[in-house]
N, C-alpha and C. Protein backbone atom coordinates (compact mmCIF):
# COMPACT_ATOMS: atom_id res chain seq x y z
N UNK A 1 4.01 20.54 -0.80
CA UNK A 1 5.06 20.99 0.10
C UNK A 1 4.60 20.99 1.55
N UNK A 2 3.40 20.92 1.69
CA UNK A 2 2.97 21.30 3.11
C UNK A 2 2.67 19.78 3.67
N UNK A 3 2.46 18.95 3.02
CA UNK A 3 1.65 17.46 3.17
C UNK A 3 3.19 16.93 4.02
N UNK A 4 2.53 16.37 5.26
CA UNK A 4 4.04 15.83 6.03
C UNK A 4 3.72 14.05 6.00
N UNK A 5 2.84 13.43 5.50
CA UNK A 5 2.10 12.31 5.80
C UNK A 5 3.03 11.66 4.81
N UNK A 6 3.98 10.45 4.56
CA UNK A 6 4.50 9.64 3.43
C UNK A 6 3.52 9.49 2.33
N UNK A 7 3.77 9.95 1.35
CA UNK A 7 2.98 9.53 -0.19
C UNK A 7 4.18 8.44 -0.56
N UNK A 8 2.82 7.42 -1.04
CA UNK A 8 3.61 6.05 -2.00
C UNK A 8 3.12 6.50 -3.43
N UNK A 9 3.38 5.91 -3.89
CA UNK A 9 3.09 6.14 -5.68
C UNK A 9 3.19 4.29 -5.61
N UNK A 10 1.67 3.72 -6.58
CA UNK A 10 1.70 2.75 -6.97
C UNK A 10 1.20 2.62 -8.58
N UNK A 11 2.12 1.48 -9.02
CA UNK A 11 2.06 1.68 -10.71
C UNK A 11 2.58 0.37 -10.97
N UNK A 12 2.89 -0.06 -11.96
CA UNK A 12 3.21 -1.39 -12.60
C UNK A 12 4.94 -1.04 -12.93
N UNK A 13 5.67 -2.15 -12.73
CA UNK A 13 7.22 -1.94 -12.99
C UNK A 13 7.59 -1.65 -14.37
N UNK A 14 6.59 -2.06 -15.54
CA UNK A 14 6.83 -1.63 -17.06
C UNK A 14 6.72 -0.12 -17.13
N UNK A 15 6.29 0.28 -16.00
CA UNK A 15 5.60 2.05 -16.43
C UNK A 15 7.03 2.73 -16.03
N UNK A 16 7.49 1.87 -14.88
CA UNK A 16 8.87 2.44 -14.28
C UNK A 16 10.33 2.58 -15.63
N UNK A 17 9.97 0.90 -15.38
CA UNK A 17 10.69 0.38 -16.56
C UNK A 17 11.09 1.09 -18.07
N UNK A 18 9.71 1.82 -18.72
CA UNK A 18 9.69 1.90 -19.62
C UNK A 18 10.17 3.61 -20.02
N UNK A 19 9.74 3.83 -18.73
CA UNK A 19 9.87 5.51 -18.28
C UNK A 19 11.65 5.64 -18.82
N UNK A 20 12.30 4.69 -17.81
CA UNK A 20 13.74 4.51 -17.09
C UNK A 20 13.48 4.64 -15.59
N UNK A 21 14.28 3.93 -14.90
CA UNK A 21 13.90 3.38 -13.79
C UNK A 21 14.98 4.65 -12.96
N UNK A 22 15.82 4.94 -13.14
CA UNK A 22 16.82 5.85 -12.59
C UNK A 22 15.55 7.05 -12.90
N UNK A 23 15.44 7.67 -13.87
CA UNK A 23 14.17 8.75 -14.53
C UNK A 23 13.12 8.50 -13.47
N UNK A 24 12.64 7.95 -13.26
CA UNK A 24 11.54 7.65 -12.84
C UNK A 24 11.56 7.80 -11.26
N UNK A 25 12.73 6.99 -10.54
CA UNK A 25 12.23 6.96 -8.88
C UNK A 25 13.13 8.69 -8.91
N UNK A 26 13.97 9.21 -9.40
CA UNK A 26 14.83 10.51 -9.42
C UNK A 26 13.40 11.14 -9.11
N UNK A 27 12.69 10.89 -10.17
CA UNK A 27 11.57 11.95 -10.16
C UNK A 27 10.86 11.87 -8.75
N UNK A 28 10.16 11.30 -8.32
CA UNK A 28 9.66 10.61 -7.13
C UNK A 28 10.40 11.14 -5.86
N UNK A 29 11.34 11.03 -5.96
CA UNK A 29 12.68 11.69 -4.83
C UNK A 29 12.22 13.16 -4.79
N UNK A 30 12.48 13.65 -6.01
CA UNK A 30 12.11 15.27 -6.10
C UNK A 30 10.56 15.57 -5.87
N UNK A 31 9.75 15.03 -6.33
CA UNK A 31 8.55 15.62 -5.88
C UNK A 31 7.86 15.11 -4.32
N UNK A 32 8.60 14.67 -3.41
CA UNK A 32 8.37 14.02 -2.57
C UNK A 32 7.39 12.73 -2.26
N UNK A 33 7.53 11.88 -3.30
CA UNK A 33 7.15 10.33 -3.04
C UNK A 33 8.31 9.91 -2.30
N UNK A 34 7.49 9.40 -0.63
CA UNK A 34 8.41 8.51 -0.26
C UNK A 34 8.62 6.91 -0.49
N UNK A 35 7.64 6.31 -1.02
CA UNK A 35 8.01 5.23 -1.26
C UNK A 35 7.04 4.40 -3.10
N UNK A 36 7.11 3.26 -3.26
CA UNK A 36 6.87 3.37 -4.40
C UNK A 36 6.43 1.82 -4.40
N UNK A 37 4.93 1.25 -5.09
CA UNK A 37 4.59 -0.43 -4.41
C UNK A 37 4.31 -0.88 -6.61
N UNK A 38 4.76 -1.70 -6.59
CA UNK A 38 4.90 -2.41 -7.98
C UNK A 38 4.41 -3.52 -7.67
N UNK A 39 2.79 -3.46 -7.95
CA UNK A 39 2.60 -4.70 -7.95
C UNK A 39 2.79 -5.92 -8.44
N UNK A 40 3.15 -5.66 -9.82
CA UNK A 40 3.63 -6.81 -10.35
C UNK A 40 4.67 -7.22 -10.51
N UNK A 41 5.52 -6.63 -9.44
CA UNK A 41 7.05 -7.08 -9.45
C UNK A 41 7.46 -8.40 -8.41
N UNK A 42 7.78 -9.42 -8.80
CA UNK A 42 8.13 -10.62 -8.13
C UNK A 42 9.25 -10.10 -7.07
N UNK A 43 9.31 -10.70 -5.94
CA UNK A 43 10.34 -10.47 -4.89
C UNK A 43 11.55 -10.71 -5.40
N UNK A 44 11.52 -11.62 -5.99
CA UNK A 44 12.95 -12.30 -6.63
C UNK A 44 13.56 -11.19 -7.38
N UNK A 45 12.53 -10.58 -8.02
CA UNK A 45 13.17 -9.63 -9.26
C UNK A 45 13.24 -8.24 -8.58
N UNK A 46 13.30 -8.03 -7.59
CA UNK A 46 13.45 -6.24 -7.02
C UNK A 46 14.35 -5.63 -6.86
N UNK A 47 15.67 -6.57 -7.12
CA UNK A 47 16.90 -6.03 -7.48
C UNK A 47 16.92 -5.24 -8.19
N UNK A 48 16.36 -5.08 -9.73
CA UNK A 48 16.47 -4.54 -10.45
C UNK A 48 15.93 -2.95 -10.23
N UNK A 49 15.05 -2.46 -8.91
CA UNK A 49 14.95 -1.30 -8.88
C UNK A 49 15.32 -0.71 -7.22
N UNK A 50 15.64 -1.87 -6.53
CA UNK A 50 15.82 -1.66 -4.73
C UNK A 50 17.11 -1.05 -4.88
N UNK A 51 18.09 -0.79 -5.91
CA UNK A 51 19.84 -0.14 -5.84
C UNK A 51 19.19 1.43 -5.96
N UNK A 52 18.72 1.51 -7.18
CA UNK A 52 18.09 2.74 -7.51
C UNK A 52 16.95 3.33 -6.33
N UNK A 53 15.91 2.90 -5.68
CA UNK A 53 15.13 3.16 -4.66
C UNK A 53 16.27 3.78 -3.83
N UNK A 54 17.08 3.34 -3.22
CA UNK A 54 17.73 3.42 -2.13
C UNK A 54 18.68 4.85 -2.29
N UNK A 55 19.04 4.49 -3.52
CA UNK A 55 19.87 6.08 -3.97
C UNK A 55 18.91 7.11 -3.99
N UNK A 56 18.10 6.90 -4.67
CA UNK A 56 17.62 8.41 -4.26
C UNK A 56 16.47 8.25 -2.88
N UNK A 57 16.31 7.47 -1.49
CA UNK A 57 15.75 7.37 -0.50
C UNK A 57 13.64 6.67 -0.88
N UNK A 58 13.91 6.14 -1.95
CA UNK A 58 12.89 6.10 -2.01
C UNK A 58 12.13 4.68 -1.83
N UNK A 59 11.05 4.05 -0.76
CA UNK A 59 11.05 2.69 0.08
C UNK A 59 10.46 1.82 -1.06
N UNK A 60 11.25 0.87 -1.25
CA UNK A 60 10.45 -0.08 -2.44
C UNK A 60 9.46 -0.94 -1.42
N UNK A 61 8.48 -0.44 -1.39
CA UNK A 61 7.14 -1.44 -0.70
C UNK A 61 6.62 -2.90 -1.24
N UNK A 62 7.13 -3.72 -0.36
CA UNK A 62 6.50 -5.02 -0.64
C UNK A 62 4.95 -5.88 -0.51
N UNK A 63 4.93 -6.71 -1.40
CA UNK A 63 3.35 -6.94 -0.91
C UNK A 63 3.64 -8.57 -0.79
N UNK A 64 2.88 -8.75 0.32
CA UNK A 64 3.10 -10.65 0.58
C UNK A 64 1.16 -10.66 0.21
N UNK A 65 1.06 -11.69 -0.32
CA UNK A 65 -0.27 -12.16 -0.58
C UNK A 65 -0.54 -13.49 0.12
N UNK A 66 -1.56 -13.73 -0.02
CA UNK A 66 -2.18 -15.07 0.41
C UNK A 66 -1.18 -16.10 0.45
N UNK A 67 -0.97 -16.06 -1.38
CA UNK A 67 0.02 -17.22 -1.89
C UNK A 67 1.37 -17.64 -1.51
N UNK A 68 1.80 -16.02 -0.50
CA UNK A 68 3.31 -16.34 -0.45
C UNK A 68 3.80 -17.44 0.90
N UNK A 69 2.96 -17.59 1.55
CA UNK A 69 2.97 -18.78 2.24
C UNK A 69 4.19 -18.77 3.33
N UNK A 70 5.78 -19.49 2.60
CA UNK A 70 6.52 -20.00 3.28
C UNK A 70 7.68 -18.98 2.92
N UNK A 71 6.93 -17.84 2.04
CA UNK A 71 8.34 -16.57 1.69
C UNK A 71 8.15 -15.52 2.68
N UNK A 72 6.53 -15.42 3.55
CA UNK A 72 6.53 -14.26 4.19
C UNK A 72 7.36 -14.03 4.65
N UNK A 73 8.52 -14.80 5.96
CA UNK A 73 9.72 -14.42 6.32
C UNK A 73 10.73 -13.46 5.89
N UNK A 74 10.68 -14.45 4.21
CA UNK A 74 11.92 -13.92 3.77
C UNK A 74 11.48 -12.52 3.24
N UNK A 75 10.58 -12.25 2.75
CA UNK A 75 10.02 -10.72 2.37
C UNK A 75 9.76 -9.82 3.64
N UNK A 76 9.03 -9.99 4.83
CA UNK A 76 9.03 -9.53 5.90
C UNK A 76 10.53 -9.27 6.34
N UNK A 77 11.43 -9.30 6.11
CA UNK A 77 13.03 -9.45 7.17
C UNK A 77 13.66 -8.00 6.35
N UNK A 78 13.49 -8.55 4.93
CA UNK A 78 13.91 -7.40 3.79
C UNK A 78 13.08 -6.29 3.54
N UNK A 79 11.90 -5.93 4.39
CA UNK A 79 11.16 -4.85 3.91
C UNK A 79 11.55 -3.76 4.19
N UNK A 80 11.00 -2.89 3.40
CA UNK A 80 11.07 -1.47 3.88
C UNK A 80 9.77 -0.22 3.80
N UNK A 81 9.49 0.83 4.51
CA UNK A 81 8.74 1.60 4.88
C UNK A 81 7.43 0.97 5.46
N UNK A 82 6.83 -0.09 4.73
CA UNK A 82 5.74 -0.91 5.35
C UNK A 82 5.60 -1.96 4.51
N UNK A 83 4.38 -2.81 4.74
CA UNK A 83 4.51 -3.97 3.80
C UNK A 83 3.07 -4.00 3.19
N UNK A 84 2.34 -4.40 2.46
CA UNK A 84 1.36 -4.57 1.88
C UNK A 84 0.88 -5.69 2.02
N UNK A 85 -0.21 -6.17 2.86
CA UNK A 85 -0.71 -7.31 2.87
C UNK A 85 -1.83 -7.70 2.24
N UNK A 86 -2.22 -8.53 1.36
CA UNK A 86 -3.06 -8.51 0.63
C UNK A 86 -4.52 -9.09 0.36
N UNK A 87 -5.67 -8.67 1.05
CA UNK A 87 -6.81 -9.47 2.20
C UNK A 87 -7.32 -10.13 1.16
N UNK A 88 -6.97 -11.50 0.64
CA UNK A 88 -8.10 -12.30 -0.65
C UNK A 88 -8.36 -13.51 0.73
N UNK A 89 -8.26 -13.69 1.95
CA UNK A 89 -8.31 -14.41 3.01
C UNK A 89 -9.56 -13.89 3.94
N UNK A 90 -9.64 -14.76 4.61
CA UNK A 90 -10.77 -14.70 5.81
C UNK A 90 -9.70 -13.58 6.99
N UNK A 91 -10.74 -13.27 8.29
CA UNK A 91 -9.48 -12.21 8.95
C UNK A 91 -8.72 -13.87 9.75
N UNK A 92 -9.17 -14.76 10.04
CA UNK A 92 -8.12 -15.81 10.51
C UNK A 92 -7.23 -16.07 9.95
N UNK A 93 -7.07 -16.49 8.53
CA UNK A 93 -5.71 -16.22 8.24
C UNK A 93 -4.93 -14.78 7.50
N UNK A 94 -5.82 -14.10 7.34
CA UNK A 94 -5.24 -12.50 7.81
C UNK A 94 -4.15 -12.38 8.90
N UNK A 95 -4.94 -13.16 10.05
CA UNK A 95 -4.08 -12.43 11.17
C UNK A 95 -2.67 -13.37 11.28
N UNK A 96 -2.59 -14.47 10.73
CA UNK A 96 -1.85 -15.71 10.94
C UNK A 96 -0.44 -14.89 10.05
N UNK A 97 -1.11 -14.29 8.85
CA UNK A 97 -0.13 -13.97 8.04
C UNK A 97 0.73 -12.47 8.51
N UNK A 98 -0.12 -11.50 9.87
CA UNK A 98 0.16 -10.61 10.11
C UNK A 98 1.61 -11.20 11.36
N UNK A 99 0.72 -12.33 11.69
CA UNK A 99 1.76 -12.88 13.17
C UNK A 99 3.18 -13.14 12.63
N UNK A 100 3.31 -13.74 11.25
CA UNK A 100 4.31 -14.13 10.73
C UNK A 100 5.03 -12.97 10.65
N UNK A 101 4.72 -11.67 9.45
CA UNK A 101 5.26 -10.70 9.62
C UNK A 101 5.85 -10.06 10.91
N UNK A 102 5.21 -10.17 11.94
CA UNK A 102 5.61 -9.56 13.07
C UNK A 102 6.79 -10.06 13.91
N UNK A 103 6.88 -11.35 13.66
CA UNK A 103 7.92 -12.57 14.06
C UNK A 103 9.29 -11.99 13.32
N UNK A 104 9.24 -11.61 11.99
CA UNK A 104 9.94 -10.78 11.51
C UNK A 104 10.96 -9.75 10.85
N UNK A 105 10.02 -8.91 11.43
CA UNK A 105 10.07 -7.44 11.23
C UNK A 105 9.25 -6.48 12.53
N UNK A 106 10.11 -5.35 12.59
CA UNK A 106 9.24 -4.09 13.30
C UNK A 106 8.26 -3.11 12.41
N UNK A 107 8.59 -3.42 10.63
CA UNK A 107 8.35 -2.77 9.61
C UNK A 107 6.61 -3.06 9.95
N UNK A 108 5.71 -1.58 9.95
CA UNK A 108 4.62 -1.75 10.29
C UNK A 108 3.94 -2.82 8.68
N UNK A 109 2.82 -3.14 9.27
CA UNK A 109 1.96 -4.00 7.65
C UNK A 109 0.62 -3.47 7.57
N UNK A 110 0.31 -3.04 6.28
CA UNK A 110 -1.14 -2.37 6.46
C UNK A 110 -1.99 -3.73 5.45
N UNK A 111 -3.03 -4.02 5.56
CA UNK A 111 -3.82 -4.57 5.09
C UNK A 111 -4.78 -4.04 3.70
N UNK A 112 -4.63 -4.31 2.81
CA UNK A 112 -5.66 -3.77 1.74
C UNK A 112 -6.32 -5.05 -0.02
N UNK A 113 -7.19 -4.46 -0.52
CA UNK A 113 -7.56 -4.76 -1.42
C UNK A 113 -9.33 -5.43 -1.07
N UNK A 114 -9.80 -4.75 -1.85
CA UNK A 114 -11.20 -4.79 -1.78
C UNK A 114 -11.94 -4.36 -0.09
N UNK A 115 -11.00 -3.42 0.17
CA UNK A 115 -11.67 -2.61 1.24
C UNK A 115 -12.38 -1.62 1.17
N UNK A 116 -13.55 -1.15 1.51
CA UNK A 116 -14.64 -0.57 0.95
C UNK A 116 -15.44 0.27 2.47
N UNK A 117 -15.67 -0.28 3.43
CA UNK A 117 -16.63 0.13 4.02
C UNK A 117 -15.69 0.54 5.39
N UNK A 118 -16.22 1.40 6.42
CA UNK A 118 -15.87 1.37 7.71
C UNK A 118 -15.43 0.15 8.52
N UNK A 119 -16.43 -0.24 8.63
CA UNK A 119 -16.21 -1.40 9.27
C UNK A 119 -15.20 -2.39 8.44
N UNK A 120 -14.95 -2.68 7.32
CA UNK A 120 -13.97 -3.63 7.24
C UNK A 120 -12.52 -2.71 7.11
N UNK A 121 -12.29 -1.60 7.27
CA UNK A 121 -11.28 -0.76 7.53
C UNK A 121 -11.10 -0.95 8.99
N UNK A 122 -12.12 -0.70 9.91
CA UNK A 122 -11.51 -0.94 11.13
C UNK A 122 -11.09 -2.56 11.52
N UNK A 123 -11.62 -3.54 10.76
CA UNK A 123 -11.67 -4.87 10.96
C UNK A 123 -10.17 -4.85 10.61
N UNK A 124 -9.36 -5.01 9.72
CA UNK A 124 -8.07 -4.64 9.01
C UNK A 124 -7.13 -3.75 10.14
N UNK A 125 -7.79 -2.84 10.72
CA UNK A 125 -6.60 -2.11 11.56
C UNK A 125 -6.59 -2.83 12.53
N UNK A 126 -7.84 -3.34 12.94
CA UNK A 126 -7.31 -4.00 14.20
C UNK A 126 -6.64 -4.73 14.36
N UNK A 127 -6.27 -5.57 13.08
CA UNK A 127 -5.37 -6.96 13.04
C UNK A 127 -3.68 -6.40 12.43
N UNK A 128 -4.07 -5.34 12.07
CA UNK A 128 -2.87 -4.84 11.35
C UNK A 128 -2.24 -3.47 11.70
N UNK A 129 -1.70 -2.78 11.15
CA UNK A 129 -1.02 -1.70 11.83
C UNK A 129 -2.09 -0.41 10.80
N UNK A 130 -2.52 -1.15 10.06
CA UNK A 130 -3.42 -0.12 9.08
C UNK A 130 -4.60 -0.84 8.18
N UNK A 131 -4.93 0.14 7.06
CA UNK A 131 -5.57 -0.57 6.05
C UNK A 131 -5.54 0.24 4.86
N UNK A 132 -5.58 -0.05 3.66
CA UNK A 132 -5.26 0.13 2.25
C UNK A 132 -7.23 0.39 1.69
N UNK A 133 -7.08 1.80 1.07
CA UNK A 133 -8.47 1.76 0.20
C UNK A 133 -7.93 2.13 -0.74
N UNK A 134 -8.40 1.74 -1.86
CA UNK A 134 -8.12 2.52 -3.56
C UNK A 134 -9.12 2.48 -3.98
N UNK A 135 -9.84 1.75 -4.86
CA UNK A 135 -11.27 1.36 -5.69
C UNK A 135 -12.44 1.88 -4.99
N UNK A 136 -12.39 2.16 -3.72
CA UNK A 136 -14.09 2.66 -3.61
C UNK A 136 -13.84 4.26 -3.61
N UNK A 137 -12.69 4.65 -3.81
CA UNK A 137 -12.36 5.95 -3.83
C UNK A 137 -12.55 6.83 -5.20
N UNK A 138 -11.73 5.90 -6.03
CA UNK A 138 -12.07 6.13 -7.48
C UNK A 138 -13.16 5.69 -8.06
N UNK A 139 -13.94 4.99 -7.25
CA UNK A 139 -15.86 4.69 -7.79
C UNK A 139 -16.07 5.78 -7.57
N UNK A 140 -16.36 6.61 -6.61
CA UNK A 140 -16.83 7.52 -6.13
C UNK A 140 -16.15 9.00 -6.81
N UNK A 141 -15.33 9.03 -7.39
CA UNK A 141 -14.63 10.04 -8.41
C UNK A 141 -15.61 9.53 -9.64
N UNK A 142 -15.29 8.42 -10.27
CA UNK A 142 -16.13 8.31 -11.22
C UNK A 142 -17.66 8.84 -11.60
N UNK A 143 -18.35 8.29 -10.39
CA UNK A 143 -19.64 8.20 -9.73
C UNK A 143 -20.36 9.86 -9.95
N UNK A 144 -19.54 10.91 -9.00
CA UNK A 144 -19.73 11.93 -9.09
C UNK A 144 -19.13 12.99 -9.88
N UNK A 145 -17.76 12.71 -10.31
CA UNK A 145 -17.39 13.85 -11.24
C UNK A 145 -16.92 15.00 -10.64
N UNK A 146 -17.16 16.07 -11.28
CA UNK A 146 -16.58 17.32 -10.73
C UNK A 146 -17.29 17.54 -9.48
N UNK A 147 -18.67 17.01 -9.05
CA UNK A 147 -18.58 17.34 -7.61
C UNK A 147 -18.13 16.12 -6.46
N UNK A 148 -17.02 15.29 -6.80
CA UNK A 148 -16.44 13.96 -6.23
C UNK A 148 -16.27 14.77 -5.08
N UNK A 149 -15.20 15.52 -4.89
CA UNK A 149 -14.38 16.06 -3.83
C UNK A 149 -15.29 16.27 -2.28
N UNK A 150 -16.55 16.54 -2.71
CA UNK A 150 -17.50 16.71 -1.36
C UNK A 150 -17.35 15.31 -0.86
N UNK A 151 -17.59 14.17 -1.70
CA UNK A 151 -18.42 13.24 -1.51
C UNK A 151 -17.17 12.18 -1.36
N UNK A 152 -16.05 12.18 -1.13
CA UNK A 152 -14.93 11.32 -1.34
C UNK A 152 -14.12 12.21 0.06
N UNK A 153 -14.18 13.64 0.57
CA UNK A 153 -14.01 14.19 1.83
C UNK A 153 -14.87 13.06 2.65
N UNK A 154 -16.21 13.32 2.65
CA UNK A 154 -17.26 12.38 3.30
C UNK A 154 -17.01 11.18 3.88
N UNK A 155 -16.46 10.54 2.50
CA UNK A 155 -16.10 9.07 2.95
C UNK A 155 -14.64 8.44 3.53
N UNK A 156 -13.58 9.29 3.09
CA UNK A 156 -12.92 9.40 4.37
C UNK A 156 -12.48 9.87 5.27
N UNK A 157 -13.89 10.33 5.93
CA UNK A 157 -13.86 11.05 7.27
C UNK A 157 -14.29 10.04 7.68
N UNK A 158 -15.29 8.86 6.74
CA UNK A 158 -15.87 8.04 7.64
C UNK A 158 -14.90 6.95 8.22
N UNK A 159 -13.86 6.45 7.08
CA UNK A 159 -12.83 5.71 7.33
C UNK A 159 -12.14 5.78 8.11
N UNK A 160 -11.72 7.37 8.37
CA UNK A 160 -10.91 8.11 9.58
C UNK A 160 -11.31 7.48 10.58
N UNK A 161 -12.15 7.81 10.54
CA UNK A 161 -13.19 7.68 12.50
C UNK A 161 -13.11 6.24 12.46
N UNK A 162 -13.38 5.61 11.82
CA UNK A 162 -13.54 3.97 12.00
C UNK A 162 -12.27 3.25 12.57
N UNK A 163 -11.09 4.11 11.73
CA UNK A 163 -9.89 3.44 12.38
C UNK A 163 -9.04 4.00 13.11
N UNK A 164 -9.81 5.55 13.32
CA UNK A 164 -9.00 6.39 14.55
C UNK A 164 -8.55 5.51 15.56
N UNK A 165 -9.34 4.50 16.30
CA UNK A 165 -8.67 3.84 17.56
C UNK A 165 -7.39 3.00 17.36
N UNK A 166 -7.45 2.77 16.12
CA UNK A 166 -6.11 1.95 16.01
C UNK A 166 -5.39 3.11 15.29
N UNK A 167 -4.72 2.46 13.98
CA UNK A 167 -3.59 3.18 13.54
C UNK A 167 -3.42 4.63 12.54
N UNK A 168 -3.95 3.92 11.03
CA UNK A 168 -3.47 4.45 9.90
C UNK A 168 -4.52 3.97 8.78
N UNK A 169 -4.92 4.68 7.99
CA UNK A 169 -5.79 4.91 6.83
C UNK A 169 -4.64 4.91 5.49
N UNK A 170 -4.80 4.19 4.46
CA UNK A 170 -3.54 4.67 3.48
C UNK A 170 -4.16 4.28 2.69
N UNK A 171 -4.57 4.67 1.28
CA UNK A 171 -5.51 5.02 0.31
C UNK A 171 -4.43 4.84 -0.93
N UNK A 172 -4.69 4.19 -1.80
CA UNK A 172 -3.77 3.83 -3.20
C UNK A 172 -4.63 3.72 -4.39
N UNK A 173 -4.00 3.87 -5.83
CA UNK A 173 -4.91 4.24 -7.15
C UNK A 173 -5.04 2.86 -6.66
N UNK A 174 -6.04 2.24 -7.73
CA UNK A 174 -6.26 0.67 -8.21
C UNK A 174 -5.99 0.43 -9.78
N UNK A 175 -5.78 -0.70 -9.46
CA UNK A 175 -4.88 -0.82 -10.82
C UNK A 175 -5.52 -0.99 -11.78
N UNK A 176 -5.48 -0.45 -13.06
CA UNK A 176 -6.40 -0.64 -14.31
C UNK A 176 -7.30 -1.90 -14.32
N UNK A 177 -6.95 -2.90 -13.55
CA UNK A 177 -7.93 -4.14 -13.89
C UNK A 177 -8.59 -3.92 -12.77
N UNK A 178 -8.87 -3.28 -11.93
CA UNK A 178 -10.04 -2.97 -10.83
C UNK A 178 -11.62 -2.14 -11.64
């Protein structure tokens, strides 16, 4: 109740799916998730939960990857709350794919996947409006256990500071195959 910062909830569309998809983002609405990133949901297919998102206010987050090439447009124009960009690229075409987005949309884009250290968090904000950690977060839960919480404060304080000059820090589970 006190947290004013947007929480996303990320999960696979079968979990939504299987839940009920009305059940599911309802819930999300009420406990204050503002938005919600399915990775394995094709652009084409987001109909099937962007009617429901919208009813109960909740941002279906898109992710453009490497691969999407000549769709960034069309996914960038239709986004909502932010976009997910997905770093399997060098930062040159990182940034090529950020320029596209920006051409546009005003919808900010945070950068993530296999981000790990300070420095490539600030490398990511600088090109982007943010950056995405999940996996070195939950190593480090793993790692330590019941005393994680010291040691996972620690590390993103370090992230903090790294990308204080630019934007935004935004931290997501990783998905069972991480």
């Amino acid at each position: 109740k006190d947290v004013t910062i947007p929480l996303v909830f990320m999960t696979y569309a079968n979990v939504v799916f299987s839940y009920g998809a009305e059940r599911f983002i309802s819930t999300c609405a009420e406990i204050g998730i503002d938005g919600m990133i399915l990775p394995d949901l094709p652009y084409e297919e987001k109909d099937e939960f962007l009617p429901i998102c919208r009813k109960y206010g909740v941002d279906l987050i898109s992710m453009i990857a490497p691969t999407s090439e000549n769709r960034i447009a069309m996914i960038a124009k239709e986004a909502e709350g932010f976009l997910y960009i997905v770093s399997s690229l060098g930062v040159t075409d990182l940034s090529s794919i950020v320029n596209a987005v920006r051409e546009n949309t005003q919808i900010p884009c945070a950068i993530g996947f296999g981000i790990s250290t300070p420095e490539q968090a600030a490398k990511m904000a600088g090109i982007a409006d943010g950056a995405i950690v999940g996996s070195a977060i939950i190593k480090l839960l793993e790692q330590y256990g019941k005393d994680a919480p010291e040691h996972i404060g620690a590390y993103v304080k370090s992230m903090k500071d790294a990308v204080r000059e630019y934007t935004c820090l935004l931290y997501t589970s990783p998905s069972p195959r991480d």
